[in-house]
C-alpha atoms as a PDB file:
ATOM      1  CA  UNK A   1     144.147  57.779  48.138  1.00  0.00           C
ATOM      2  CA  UNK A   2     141.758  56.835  45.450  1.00  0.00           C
ATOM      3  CA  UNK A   3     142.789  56.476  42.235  1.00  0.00           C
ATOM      4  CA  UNK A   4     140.243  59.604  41.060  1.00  0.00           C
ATOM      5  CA  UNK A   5     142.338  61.281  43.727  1.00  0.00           C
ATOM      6  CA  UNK A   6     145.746  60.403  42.551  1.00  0.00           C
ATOM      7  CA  UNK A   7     145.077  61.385  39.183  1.00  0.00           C
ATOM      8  CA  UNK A   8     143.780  64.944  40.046  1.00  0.00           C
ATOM      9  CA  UNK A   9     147.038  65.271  41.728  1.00  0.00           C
ATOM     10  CA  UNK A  10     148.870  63.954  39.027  1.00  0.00           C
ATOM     11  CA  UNK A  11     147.541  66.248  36.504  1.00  0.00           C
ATOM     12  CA  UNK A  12     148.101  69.296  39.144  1.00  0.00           C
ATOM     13  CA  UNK A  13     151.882  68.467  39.491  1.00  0.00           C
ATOM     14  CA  UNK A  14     151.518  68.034  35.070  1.00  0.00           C
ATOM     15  CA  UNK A  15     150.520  71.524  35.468  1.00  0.00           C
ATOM     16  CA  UNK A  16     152.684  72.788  38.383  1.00  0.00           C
ATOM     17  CA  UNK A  17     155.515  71.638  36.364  1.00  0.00           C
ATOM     18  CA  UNK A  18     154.786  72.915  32.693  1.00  0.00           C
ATOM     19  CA  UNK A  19     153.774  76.485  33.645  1.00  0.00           C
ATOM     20  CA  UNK A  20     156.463  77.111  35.788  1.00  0.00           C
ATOM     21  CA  UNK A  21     158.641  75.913  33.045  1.00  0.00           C
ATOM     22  CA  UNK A  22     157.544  78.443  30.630  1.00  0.00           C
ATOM     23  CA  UNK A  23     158.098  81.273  33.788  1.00  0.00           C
ATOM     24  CA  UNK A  24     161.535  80.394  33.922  1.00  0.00           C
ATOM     25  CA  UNK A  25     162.431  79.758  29.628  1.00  0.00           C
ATOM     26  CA  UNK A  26     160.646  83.322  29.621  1.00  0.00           C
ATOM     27  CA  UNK A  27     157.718  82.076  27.370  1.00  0.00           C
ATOM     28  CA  UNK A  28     155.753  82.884  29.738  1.00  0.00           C
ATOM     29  CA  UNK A  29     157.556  86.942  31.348  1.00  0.00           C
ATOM     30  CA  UNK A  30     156.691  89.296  33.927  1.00  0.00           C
ATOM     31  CA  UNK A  31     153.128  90.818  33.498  1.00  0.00           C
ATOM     32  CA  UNK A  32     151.923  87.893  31.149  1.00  0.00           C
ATOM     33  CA  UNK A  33     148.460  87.121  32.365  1.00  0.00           C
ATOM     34  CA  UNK A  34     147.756  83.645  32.876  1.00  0.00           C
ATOM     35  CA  UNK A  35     144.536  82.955  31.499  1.00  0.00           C
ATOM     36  CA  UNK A  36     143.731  79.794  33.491  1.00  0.00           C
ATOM     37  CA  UNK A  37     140.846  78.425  30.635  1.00  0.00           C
ATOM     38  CA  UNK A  38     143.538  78.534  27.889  1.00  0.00           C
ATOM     39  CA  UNK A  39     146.769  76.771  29.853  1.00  0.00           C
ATOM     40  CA  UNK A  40     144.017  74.117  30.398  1.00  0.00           C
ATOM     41  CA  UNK A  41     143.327  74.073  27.032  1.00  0.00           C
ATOM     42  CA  UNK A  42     146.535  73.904  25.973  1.00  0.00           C
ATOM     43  CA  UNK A  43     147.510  71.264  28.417  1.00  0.00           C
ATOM     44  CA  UNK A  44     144.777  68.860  27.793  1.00  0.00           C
ATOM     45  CA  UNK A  45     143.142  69.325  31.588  1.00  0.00           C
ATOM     46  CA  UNK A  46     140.447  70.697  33.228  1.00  0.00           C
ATOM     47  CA  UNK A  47     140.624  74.356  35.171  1.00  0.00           C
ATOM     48  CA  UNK A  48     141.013  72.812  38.230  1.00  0.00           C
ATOM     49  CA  UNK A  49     144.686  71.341  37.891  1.00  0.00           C
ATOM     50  CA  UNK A  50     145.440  74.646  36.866  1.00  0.00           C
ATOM     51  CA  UNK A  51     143.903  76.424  39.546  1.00  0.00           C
ATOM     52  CA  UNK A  52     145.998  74.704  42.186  1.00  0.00           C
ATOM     53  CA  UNK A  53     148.672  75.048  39.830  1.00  0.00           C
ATOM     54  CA  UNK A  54     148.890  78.874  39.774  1.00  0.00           C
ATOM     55  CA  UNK A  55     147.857  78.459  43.884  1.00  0.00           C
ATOM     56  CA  UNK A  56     151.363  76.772  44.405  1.00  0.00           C
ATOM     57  CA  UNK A  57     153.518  79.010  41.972  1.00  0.00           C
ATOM     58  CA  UNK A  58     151.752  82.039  44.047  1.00  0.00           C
ATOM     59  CA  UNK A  59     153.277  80.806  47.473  1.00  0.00           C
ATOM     60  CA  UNK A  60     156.641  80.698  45.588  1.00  0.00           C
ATOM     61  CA  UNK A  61     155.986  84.189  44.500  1.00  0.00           C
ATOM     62  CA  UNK A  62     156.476  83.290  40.855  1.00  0.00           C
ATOM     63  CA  UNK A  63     152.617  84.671  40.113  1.00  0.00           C
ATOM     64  CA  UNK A  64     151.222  87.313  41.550  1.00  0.00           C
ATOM     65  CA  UNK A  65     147.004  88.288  41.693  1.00  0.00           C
ATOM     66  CA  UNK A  66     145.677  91.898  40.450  1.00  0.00           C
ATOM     67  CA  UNK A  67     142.461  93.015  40.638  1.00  0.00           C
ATOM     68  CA  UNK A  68     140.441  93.377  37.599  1.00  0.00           C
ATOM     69  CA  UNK A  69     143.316  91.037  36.040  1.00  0.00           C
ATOM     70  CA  UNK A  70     143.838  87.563  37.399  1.00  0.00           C
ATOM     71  CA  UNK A  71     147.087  85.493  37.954  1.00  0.00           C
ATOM     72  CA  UNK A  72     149.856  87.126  35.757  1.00  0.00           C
ATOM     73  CA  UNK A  73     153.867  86.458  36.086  1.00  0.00           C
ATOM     74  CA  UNK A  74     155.569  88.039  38.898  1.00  0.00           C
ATOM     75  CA  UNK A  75     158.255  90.766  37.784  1.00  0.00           C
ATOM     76  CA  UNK A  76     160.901  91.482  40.307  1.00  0.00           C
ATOM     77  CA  UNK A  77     161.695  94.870  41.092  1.00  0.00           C
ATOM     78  CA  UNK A  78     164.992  96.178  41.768  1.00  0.00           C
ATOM     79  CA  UNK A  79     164.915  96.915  45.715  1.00  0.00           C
ATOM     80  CA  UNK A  80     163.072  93.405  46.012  1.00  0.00           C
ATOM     81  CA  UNK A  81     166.427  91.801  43.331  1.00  0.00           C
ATOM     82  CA  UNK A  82     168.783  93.487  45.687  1.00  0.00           C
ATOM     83  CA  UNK A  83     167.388  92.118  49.022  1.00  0.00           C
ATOM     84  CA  UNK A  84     166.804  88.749  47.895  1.00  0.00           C
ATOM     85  CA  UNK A  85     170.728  88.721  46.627  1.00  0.00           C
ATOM     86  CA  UNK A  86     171.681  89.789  49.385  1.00  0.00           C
ATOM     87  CA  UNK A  87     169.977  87.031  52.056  1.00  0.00           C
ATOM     88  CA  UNK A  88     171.105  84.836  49.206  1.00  0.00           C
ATOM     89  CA  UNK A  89     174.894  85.713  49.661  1.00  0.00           C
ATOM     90  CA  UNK A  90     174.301  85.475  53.537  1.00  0.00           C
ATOM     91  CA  UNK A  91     172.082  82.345  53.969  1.00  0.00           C
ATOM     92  CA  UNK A  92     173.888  79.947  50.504  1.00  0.00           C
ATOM     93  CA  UNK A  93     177.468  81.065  52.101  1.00  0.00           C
ATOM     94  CA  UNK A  94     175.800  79.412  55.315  1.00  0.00           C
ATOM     95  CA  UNK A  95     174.442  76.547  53.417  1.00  0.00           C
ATOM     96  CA  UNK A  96     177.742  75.830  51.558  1.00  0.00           C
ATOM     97  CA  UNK A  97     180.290  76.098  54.709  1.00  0.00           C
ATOM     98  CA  UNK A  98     177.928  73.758  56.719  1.00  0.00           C
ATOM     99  CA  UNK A  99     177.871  70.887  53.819  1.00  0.00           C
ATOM    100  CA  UNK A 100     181.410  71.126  53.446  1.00  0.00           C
ATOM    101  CA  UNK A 101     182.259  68.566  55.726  1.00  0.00           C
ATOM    102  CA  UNK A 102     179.502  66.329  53.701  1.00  0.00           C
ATOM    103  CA  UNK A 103     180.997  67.223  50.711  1.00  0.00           C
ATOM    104  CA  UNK A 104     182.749  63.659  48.995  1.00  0.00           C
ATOM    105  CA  UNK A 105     184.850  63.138  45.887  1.00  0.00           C
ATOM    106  CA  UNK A 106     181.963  62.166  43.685  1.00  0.00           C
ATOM    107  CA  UNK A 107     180.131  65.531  44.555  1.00  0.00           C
ATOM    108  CA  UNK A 108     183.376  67.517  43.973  1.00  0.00           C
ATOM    109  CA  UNK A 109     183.582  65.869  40.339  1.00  0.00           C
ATOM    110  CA  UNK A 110     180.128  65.977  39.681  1.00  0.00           C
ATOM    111  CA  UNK A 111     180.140  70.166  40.036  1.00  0.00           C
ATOM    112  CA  UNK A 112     183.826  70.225  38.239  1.00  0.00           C
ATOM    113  CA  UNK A 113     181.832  68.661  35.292  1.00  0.00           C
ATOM    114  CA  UNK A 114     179.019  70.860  35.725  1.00  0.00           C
ATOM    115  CA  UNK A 115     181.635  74.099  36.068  1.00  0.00           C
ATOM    116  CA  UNK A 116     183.258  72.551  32.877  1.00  0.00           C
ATOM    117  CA  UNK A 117     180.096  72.937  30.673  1.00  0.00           C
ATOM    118  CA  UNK A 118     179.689  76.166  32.011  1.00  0.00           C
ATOM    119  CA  UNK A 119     182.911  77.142  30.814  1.00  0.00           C
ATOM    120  CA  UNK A 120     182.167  75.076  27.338  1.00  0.00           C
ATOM    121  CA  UNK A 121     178.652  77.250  27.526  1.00  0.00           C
ATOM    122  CA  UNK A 122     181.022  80.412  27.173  1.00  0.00           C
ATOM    123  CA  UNK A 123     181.703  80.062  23.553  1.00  0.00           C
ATOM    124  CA  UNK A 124     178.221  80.264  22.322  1.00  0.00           C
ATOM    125  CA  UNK A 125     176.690  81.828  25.088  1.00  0.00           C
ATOM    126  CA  UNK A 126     173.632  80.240  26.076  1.00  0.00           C
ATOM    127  CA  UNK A 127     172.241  82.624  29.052  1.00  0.00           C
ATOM    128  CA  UNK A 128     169.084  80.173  29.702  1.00  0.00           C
ATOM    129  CA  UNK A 129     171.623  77.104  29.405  1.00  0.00           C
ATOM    130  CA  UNK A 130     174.474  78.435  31.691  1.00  0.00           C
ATOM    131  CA  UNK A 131     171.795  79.672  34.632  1.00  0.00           C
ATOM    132  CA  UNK A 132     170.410  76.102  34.737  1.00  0.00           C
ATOM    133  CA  UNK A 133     174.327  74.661  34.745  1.00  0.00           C
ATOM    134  CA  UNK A 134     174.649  77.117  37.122  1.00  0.00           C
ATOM    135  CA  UNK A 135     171.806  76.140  39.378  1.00  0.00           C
ATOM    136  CA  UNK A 136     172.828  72.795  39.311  1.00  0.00           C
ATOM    137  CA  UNK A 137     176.419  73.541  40.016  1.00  0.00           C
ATOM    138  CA  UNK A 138     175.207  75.345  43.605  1.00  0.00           C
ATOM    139  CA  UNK A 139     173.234  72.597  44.462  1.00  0.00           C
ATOM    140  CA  UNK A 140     175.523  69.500  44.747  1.00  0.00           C
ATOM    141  CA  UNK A 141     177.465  71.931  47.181  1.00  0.00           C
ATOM    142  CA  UNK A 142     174.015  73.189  49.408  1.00  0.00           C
ATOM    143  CA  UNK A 143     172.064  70.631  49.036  1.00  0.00           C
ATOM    144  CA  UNK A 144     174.287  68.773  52.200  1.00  0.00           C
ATOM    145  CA  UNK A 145     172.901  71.426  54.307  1.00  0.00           C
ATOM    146  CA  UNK A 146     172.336  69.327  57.609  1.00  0.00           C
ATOM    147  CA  UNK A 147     170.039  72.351  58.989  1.00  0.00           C
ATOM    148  CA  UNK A 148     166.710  72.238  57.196  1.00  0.00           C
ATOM    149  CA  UNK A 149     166.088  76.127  58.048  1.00  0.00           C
ATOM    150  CA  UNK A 150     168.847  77.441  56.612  1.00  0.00           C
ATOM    151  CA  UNK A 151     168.610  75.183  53.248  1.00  0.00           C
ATOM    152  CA  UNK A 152     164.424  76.140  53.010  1.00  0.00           C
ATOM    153  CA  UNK A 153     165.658  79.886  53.074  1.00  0.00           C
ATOM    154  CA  UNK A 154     168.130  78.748  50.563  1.00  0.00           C
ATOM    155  CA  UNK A 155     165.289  77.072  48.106  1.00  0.00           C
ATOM    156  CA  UNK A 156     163.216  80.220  48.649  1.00  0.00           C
ATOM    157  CA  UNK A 157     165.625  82.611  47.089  1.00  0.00           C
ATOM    158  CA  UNK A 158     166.543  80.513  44.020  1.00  0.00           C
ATOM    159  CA  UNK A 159     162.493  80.110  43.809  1.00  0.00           C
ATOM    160  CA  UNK A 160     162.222  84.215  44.429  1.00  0.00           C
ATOM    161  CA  UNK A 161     164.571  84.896  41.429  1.00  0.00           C
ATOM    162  CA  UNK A 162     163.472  82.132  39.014  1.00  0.00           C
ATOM    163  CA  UNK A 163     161.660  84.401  36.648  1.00  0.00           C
ATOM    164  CA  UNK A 164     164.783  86.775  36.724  1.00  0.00           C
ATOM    165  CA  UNK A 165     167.459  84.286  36.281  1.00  0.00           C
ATOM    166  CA  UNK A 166     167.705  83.275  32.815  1.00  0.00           C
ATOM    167  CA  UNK A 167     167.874  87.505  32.086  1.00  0.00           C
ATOM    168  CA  UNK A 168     171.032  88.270  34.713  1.00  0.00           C
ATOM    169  CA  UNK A 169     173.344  86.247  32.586  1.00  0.00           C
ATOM    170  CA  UNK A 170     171.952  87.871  29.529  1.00  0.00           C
ATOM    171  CA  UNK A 171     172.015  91.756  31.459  1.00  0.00           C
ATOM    172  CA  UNK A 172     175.307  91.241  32.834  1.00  0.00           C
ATOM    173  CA  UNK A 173     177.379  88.309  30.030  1.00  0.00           C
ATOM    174  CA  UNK A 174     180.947  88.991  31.379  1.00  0.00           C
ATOM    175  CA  UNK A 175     180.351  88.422  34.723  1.00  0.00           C
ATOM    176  CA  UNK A 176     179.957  84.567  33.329  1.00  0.00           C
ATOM    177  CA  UNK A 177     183.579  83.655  32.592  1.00  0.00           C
ATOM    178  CA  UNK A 178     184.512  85.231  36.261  1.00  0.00           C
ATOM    179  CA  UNK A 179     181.638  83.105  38.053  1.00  0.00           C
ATOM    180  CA  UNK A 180     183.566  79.862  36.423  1.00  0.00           C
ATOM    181  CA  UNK A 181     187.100  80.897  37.725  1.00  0.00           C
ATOM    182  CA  UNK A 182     184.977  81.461  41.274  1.00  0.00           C
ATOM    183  CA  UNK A 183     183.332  78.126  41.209  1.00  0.00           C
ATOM    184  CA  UNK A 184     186.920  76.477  40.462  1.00  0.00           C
ATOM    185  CA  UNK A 185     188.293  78.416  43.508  1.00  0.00           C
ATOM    186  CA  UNK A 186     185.401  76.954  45.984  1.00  0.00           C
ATOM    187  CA  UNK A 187     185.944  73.495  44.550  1.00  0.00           C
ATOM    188  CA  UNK A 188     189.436  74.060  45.017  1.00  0.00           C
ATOM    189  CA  UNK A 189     188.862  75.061  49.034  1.00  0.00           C
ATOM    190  CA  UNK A 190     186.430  72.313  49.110  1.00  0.00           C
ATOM    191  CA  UNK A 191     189.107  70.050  48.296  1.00  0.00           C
ATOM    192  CA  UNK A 192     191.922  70.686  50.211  1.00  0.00           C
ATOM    193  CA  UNK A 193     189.844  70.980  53.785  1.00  0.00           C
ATOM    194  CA  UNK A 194     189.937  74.668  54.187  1.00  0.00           C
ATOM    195  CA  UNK A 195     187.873  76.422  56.810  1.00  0.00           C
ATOM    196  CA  UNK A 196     184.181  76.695  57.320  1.00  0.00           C
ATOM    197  CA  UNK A 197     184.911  80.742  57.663  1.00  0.00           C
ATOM    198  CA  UNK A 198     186.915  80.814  54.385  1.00  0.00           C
ATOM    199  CA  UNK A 199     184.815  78.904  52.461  1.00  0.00           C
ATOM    200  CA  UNK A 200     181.657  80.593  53.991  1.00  0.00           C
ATOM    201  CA  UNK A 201     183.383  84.190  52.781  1.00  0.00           C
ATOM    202  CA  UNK A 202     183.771  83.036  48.927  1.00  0.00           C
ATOM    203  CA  UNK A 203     180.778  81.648  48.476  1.00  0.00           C
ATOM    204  CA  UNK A 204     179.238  84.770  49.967  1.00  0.00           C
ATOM    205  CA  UNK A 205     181.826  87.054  47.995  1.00  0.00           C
ATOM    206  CA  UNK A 206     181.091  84.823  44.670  1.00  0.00           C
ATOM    207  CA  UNK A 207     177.397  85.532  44.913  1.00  0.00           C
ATOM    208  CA  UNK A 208     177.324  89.591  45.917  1.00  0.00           C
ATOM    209  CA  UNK A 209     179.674  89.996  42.781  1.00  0.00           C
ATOM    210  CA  UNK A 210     176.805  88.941  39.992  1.00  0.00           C
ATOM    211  CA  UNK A 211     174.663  91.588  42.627  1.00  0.00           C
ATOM    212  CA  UNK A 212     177.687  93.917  42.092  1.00  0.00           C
ATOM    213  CA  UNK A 213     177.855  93.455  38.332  1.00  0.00           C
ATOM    214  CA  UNK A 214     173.964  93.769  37.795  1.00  0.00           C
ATOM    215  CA  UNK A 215     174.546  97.365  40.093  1.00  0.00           C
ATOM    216  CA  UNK A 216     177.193  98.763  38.323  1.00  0.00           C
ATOM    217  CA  UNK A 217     175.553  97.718  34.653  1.00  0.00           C
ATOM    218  CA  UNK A 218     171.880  99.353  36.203  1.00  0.00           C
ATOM    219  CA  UNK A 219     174.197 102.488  36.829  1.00  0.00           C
ATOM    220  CA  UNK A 220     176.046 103.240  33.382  1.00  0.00           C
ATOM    221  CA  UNK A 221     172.868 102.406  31.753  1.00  0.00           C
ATOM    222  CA  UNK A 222     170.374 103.027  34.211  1.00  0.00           C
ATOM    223  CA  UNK A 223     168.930 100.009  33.480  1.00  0.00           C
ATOM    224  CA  UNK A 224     166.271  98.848  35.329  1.00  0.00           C
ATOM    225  CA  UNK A 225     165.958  95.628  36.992  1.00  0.00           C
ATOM    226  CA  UNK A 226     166.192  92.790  34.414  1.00  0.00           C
ATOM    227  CA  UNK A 227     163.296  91.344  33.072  1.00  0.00           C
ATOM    228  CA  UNK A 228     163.451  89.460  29.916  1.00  0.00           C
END
């Protein structure tokens, strides 16, 4: 690769990265049009990093194309938030019972850590800064996923809800302090060598009750699906 070559690449994943980053803080929320001259503009590149940019985020289905509008931020609607938590439960369940036996003592301390700034988080609730904790904390127990299928399907969900996911926490706050006493109870199965079944069936159950919570908020307010 040349080093013309490199550096258009370079400046593409510059761009990849700092717009998809403002999608997920919510500087940048569903329906914003992305107006590719001014992100270049604003990130000190030409159109073209940006172009590819938006290209990539569109296969992730963070962006979305409408005619007679451009590239604007994908919203998530509530049939399309209750399928993709659903798979989610299903496929991460799958995902977390099949690294379990990959699972060491260094991973197990690294997401108690994790679960204990979540729970610090509490206090002050930080939405934004408990759904990245969060995130993190569900990786170091996927991410040993020996099948690459499963764990793909895993990476497209989280990708499918990014835009949403700093606004559950905020929609549905007291469902946070419960997701840290789950997360304790899956380290705790982890730990003591239980089952792929049993662990498979909390992780599931742990995910499809933030689905449950959202539902039965959406109902007493009929809310719709969360968006900023």
């Amino acid at each position: 690769m040349t080093d013309v070559a490199t550096a258009a690449g370079s400046k593409s994943e510059r761009a990849y990265a700092a717009i998809k980053a403002r999608i997920i803080d919510g500087a940048y929320s569903p329906g914003y049009r992305l107006v590719l001259a001014k992100i270049a503009e604003d990130l000190g590149v030409s159109v073209v990093p940006v172009r590819e940019a938006i290209r990539r985020l569109e296969a992730e289905g963070l962006v979305t194309f409408e005619r007679n509008v451009g590239a604007t931020v994908a919203g998530i609607d509530p049939t399309e938030y209750l399928y993709t938590m659903q798979t989610l439960s299903i496929i991460e369940g799958a995902a977390t019972a099949l690294s379990a036996p990959l699972i060491g003592e260094a991973d197990i301390a690294r997401a108690r850590a994790l679960n204990q700034e979540m729970r610090a988080c509490l206090e002050h609730f930080d939405p934004l800064r408990f759904t990245q904790l969060n995130q993190d904390f569900h990786s170091v127990l996927f991410e040993h996923c020996p099948n690459p299928h499963i764990l793909d399907l895993v990476h497209r969900g989280w990708n499918r809800l990014a835009a949403l996911r700093s606004s559950t926490f905020r929609f549905v706050p007291g469902r946070a302090q419960d997701s840290v006493a789950e997360h304790e109870a899956l380290l705790r199965l982890l730990e003591t060598g239980a089952s792929a079944e049993e662990i498979e069936k909390a992780a599931r159950l742990h995910r499809s009750a933030t689905l449950d919570a959202y539902l039965a908020q959406a109902a007493a307010t009929h809310h719709p699906a969360p968006q900023q």
